[in-house]
Protein backbone atom coordinates (compact mmCIF):
# COMPACT_ATOMS: atom_id res chain seq x y z
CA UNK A 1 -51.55 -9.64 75.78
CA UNK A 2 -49.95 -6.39 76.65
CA UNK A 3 -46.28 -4.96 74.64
CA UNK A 4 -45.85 -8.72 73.88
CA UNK A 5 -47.09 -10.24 77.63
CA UNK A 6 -49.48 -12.27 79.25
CA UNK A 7 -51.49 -9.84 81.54
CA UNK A 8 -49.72 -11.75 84.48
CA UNK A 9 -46.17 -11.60 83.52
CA UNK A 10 -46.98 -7.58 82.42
CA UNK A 11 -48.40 -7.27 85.53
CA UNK A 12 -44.90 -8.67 87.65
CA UNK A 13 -43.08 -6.33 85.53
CA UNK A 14 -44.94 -3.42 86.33
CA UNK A 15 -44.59 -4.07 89.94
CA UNK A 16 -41.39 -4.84 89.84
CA UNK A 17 -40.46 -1.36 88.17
CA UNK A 18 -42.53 0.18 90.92
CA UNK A 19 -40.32 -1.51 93.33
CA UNK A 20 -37.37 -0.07 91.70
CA UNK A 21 -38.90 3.13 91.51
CA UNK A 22 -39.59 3.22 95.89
CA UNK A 23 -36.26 1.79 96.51
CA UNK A 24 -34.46 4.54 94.59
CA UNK A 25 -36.77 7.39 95.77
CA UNK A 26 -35.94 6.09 98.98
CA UNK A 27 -32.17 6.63 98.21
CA UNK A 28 -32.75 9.52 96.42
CA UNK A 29 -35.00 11.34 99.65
CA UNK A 30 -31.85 10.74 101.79
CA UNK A 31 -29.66 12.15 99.66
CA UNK A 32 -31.84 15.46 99.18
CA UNK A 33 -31.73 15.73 103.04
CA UNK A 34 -28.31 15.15 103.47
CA UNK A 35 -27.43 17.74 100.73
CA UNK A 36 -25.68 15.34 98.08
CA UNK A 37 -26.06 14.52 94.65
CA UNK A 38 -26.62 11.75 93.37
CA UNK A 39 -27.10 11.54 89.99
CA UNK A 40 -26.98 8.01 89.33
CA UNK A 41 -29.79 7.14 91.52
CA UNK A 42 -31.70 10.09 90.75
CA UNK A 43 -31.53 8.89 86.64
CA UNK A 44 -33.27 5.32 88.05
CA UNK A 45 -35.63 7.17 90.44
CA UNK A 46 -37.08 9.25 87.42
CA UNK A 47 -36.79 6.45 84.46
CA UNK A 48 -38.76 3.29 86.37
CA UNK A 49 -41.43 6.18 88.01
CA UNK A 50 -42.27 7.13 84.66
CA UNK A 51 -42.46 3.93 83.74
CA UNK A 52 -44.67 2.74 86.68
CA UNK A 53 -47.03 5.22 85.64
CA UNK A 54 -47.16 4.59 81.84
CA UNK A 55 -47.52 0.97 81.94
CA UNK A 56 -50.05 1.49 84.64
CA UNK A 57 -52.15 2.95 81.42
CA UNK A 58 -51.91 0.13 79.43
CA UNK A 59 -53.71 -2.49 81.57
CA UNK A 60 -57.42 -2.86 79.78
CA UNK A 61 -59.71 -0.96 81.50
CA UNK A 62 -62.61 0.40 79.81
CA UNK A 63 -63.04 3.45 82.53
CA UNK A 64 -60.72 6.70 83.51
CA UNK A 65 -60.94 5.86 87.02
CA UNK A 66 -58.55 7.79 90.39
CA UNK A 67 -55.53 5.22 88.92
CA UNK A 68 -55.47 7.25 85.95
CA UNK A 69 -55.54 10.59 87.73
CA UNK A 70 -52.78 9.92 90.27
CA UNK A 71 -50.77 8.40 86.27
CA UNK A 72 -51.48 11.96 85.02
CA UNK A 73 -50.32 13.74 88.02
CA UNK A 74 -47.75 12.27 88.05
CA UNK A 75 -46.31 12.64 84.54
CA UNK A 76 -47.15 15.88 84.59
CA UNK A 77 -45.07 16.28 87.91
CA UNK A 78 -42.15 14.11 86.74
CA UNK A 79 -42.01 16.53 83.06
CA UNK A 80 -42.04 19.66 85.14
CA UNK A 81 -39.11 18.08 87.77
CA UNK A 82 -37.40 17.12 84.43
CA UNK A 83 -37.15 20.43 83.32
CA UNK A 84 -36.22 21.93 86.51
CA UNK A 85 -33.27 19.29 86.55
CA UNK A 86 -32.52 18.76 83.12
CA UNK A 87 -33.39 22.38 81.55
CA UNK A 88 -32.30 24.90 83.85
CA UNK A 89 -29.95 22.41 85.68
CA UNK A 90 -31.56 23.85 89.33
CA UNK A 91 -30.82 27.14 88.80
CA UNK A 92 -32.61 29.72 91.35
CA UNK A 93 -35.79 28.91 92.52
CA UNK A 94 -35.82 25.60 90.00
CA UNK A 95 -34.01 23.78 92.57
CA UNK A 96 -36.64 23.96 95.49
CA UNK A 97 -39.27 23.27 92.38
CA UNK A 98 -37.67 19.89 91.77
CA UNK A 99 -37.17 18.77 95.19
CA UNK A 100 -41.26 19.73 95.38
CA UNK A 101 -41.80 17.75 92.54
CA UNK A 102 -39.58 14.63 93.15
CA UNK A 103 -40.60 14.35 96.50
CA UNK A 104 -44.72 14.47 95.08
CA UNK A 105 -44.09 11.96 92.47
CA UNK A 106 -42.23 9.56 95.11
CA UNK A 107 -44.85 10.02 97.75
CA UNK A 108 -47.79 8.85 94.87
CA UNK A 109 -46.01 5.94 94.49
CA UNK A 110 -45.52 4.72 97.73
CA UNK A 111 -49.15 5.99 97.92
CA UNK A 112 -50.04 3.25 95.54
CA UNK A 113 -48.08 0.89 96.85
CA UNK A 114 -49.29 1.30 100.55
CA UNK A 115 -53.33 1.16 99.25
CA UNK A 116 -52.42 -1.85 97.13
CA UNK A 117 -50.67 -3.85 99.75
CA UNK A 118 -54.18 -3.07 102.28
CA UNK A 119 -56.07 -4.48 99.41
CA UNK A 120 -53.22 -7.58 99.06
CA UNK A 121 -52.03 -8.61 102.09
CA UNK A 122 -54.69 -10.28 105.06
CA UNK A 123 -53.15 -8.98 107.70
CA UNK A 124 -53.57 -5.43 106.64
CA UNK A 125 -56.62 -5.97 105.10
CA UNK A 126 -58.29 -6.74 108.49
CA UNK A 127 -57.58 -3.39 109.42
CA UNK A 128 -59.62 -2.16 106.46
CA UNK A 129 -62.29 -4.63 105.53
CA UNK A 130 -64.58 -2.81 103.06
CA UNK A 131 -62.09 -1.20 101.67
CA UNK A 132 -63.84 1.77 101.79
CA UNK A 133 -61.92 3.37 104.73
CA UNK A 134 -59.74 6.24 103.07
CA UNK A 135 -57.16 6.33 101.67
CA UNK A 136 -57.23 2.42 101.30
CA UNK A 137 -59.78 2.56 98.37
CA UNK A 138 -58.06 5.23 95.84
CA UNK A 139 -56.62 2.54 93.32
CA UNK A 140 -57.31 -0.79 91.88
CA UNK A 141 -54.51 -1.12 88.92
CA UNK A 142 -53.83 -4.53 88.31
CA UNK A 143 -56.79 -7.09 89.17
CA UNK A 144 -59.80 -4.96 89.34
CA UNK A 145 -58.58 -3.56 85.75
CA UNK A 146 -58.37 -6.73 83.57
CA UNK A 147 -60.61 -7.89 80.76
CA UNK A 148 -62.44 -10.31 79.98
CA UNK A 149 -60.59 -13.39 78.36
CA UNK A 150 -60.71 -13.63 74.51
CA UNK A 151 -59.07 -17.07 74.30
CA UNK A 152 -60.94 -19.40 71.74
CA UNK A 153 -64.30 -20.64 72.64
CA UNK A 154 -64.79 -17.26 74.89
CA UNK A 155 -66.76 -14.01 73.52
CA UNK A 156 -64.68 -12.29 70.83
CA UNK A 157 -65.62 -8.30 70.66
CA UNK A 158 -67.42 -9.20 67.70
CA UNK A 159 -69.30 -11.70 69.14
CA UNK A 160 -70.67 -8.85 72.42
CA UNK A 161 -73.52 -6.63 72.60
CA UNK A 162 -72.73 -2.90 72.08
CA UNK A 163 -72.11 -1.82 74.76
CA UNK A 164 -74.71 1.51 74.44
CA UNK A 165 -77.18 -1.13 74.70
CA UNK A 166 -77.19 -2.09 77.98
CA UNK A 167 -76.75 2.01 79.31
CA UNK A 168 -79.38 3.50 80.63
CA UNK A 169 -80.20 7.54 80.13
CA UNK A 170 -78.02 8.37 82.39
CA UNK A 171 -75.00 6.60 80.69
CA UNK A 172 -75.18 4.30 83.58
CA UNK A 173 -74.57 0.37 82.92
CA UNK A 174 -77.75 -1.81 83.65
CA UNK A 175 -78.08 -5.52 84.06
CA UNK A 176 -79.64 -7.32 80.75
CA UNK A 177 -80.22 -10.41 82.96
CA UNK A 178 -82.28 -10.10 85.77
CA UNK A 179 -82.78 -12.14 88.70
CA UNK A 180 -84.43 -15.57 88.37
CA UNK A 181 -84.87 -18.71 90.02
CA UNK A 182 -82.04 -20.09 88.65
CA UNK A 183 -79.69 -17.55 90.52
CA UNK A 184 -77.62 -18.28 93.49
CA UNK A 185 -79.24 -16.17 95.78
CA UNK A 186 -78.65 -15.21 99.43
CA UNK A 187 -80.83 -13.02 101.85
CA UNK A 188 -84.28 -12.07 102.23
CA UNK A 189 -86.70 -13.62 99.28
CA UNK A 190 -88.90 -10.54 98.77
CA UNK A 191 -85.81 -8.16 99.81
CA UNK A 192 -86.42 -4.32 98.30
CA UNK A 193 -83.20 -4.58 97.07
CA UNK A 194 -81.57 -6.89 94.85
CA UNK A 195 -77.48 -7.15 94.96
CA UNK A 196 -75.90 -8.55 92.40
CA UNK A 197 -72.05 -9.50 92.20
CA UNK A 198 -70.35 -10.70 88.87
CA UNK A 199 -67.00 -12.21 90.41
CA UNK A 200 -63.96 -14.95 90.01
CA UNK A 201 -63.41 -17.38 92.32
CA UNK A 202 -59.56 -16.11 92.01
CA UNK A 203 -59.74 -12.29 92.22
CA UNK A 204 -58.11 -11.37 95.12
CA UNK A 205 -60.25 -8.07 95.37
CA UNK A 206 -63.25 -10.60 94.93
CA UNK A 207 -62.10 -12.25 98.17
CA UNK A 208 -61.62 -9.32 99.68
CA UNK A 209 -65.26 -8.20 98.84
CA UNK A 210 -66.77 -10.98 100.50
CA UNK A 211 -66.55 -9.77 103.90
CA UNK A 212 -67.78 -6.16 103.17
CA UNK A 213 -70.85 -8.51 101.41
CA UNK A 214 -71.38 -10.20 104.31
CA UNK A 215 -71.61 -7.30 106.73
CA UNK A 216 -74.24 -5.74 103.86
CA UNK A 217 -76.40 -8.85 104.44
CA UNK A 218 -76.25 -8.04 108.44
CA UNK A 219 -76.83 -4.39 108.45
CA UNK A 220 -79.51 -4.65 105.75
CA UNK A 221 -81.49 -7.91 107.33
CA UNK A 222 -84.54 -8.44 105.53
CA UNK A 223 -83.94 -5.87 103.30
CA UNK A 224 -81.33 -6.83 100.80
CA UNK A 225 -80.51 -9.98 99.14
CA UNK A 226 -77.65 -11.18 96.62
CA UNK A 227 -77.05 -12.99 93.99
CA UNK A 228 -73.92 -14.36 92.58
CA UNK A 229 -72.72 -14.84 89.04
CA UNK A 230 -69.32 -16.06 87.98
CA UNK A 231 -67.12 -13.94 85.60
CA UNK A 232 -63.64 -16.08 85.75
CA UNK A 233 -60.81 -13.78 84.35
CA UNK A 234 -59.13 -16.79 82.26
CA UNK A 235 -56.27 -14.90 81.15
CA UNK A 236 -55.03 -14.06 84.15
CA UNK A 237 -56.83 -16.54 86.96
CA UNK A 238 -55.73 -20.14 85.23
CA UNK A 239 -57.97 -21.75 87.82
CA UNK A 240 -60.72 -19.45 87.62
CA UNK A 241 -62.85 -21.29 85.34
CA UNK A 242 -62.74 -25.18 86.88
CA UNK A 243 -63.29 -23.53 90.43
CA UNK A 244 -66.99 -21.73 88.95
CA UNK A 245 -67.65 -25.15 87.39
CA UNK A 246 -67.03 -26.56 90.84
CA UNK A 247 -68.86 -24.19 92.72
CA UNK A 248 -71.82 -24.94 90.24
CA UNK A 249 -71.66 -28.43 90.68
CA UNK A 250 -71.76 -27.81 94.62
CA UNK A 251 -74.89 -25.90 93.42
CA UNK A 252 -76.37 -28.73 91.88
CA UNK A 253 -76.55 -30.67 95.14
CA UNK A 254 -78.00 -27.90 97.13
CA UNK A 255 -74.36 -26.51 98.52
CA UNK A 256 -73.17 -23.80 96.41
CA UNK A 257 -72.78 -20.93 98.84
CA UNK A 258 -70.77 -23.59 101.49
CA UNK A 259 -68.45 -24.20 98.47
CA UNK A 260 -68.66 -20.23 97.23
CA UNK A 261 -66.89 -19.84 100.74
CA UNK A 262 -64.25 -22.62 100.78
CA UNK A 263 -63.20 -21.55 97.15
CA UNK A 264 -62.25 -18.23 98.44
CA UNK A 265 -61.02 -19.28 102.23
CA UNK A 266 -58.38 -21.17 99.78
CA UNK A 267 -57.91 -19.25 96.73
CA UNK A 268 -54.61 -20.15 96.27
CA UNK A 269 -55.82 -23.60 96.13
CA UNK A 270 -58.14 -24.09 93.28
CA UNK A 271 -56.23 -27.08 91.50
CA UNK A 272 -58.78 -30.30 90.36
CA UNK A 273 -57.28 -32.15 93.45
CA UNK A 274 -58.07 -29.64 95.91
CA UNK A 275 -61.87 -28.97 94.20
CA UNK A 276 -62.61 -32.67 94.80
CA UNK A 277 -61.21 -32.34 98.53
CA UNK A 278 -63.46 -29.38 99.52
CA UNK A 279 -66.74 -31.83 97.79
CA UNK A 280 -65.49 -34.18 99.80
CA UNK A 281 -65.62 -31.93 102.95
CA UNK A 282 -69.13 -30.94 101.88
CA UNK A 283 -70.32 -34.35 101.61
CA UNK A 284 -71.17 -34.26 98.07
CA UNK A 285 -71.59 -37.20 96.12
CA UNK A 286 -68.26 -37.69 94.86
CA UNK A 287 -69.22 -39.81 92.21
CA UNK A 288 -71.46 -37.23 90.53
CA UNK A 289 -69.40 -34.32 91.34
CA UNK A 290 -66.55 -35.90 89.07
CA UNK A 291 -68.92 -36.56 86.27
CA UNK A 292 -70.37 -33.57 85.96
CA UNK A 293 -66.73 -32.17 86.07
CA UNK A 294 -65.12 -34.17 84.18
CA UNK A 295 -68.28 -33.57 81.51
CA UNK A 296 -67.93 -29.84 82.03
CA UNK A 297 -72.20 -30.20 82.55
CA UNK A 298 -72.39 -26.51 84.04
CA UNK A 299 -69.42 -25.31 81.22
CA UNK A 300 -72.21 -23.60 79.26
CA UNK A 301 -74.13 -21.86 82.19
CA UNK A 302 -70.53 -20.36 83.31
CA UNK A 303 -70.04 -19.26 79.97
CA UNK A 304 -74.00 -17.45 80.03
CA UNK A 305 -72.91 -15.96 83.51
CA UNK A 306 -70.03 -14.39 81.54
CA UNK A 307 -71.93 -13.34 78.56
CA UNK A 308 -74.74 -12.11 80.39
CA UNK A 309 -72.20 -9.72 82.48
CA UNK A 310 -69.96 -8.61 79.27
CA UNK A 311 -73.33 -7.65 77.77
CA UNK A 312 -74.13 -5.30 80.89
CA UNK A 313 -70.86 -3.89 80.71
CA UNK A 314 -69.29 -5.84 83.18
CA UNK A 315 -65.01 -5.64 82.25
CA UNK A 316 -63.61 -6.24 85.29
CA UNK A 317 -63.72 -8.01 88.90
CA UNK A 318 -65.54 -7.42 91.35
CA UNK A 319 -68.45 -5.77 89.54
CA UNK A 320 -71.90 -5.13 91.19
CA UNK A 321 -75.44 -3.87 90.24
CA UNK A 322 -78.11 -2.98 92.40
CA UNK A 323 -81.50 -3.40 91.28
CA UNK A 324 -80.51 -3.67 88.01
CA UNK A 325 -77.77 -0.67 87.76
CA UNK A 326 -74.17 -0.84 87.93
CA UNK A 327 -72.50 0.60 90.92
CA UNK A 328 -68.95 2.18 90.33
CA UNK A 329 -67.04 0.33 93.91
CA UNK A 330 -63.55 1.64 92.47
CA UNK A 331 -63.34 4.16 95.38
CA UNK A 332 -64.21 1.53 97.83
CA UNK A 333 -66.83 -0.56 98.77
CA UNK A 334 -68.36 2.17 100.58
CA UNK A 335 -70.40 2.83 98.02
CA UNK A 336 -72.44 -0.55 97.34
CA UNK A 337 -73.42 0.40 101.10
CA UNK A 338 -74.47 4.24 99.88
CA UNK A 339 -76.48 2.79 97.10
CA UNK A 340 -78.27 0.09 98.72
CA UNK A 341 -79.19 2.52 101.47
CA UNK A 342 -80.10 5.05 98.45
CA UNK A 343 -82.52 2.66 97.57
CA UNK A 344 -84.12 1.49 100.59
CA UNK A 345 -84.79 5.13 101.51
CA UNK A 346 -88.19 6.11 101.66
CA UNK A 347 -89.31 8.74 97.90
CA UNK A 348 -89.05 12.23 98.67
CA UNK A 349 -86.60 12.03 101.73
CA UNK A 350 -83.10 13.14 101.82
């Protein structure tokens, strides 16, 4: 819950002030180059940008990541334009300082909006498919920031690890689970270097990983393999949950990467009645598939895949580690690439 809110409906609201925010900057630009004042629209411009970038602060995150730098910029922008406009009512050489300022503040967050719509929307996507092409990968507010659910029956703070636990000496994250038999695992068997990806089923940035995991398996053949582990976001991904335990069950007879990749071809379609239609199209035996549903038989090693990943400091979606240390993908996916390649690189060489 944030002020009150599910994470969802805070979520809307912050985009929806963000919205507000664009539309009257947009309003507010024209009106700086046609000379006029408009103080009306100027008063909504200011109020819903600072609040775009305060309530950007109060999504859980457990990192101060480049969201959080563009939110201080910002304010820091906005209180200086507030005093030019406000304080010395754009007297002198205060005027050209606040058009500076609220044309800065209004370009961040149309910034924002522009990387966040690549990462959202398909079509633009494909023009940026790792994410990693700049400036595409700068922010990751909403999904990317969530926590981990703390509804009953999930892991209560005072149920995790400390988190100091599972650093390494370099303050770095590592894995507390390592790679078994009992992994999903795809690539090379005896690959040097060992992927794994903590993810839900309905992240959309988890979708949108997949194909910059895919092209990591192709450029790194025979050299790289991955594992996957589920980490459903409950509070905010209703379906997230069921769809692991599906995927699992898929697992069970022999077909969980086939139905890895028709849970996230149809994300938006993870209801009960479309999870027995995609068994169905994967020839599963549909009589065993809705027991072990309806039984909730892999409910417990779902619930291991989360602990496992809140215990190596795993908070948000998609998370990776490579051999056994946590990767920081916020700028972009670019970097799993960089790290694996790190790795594979022969001691001594630069």
């Amino acid at each position: 819950m944030i002020l009150g809110m599910s994470t969802a409906a805070f979520t809307l609201f912050h985009v929806v002030i963000s919205l507000i925010a664009i539309a009257a900057g947009v309003v507010v630009t024209v009106g700086m180059w046609r000379v006029q004042r408009l103080p009306g629209w100027t008063a909504v411009f200011l109020v819903t940008t600072i609040a775009t970038s305060v309530t950007g602060f109060l999504f859980h995150s457990k990192s101060f990541g480049a969201p959080h730098v563009v939110g201080v910029i910002s304010l820091v922008i906005l209180a200086i334009a507030l005093i030019a406009l406000y304080g010395y009512r754009l007297a002198g050489a205060w005027r050209w300082i606040y058009v500076t300022g609220a044309l800065t503040v209004f370009y961040l967050n149309a910034f924002v909006a522009v990387v966040q719509a690549f990462q959202k929307l398909p079509f633009l996507k494909a023009l940026a498919p790792t994410g990693s092409e700049p400036p595409f990968a700068v922010t990751r507010w909403q999904d990317s920031s969530r926590s981990v659910s703390s509804r009953p029956g999930d892991f209560s703070p005072a149920r995790r690890r400390p988190a100091e636990e599972s650093m390494d000496r370099h303050g770095a994250f590592e894995l507390t689970v390592p790679v078994s038999s009992i992994d999903h695992v795809t690539g090379a068997a005896h690959a040097a270097v060992t992927v794994v990806e903590y993810a839900d089923f309905e992240c959309p940035n988890c979708k949108q990983a997949q194909s910059a995991v895919k092209l990591l398996l192709e450029r790194f053949d025979g050299r790289v393999r991955v594992a996957f582990r589920n980490f459903p976001l409950e509070d905010v991904h209703p379906h997230a949950l069921t769809a692991a335990e599906a995927a699992e069950c898929a697992g069970g007879q022999g077909k969980f990467w086939p139905m890895h990749d028709l849970l996230f071809a149809n994300q938006t379609h993870l209801k009960p009645k479309d999870l027995h239609g995609y068994a169905q199209q994967l020839d599963l035996d549909m009589a065993r598939f809705t027991a072990e549903i309806d039984d909730h038989v892999y409910l417990q090693r779902v619930r291991e895949h989360l602990q496992g990943g809140v215990e190596s400091g795993v908070r948000s979606t998609p998370t990776f580690f490579v051999n056994g240390r946590i990767e920081d993908v916020s700028f972009g996916l670019r970097a799993l690439f960089d790290a694996v390649e790190a790795r594979l690189r022969p001691a001594g060489s630069t």
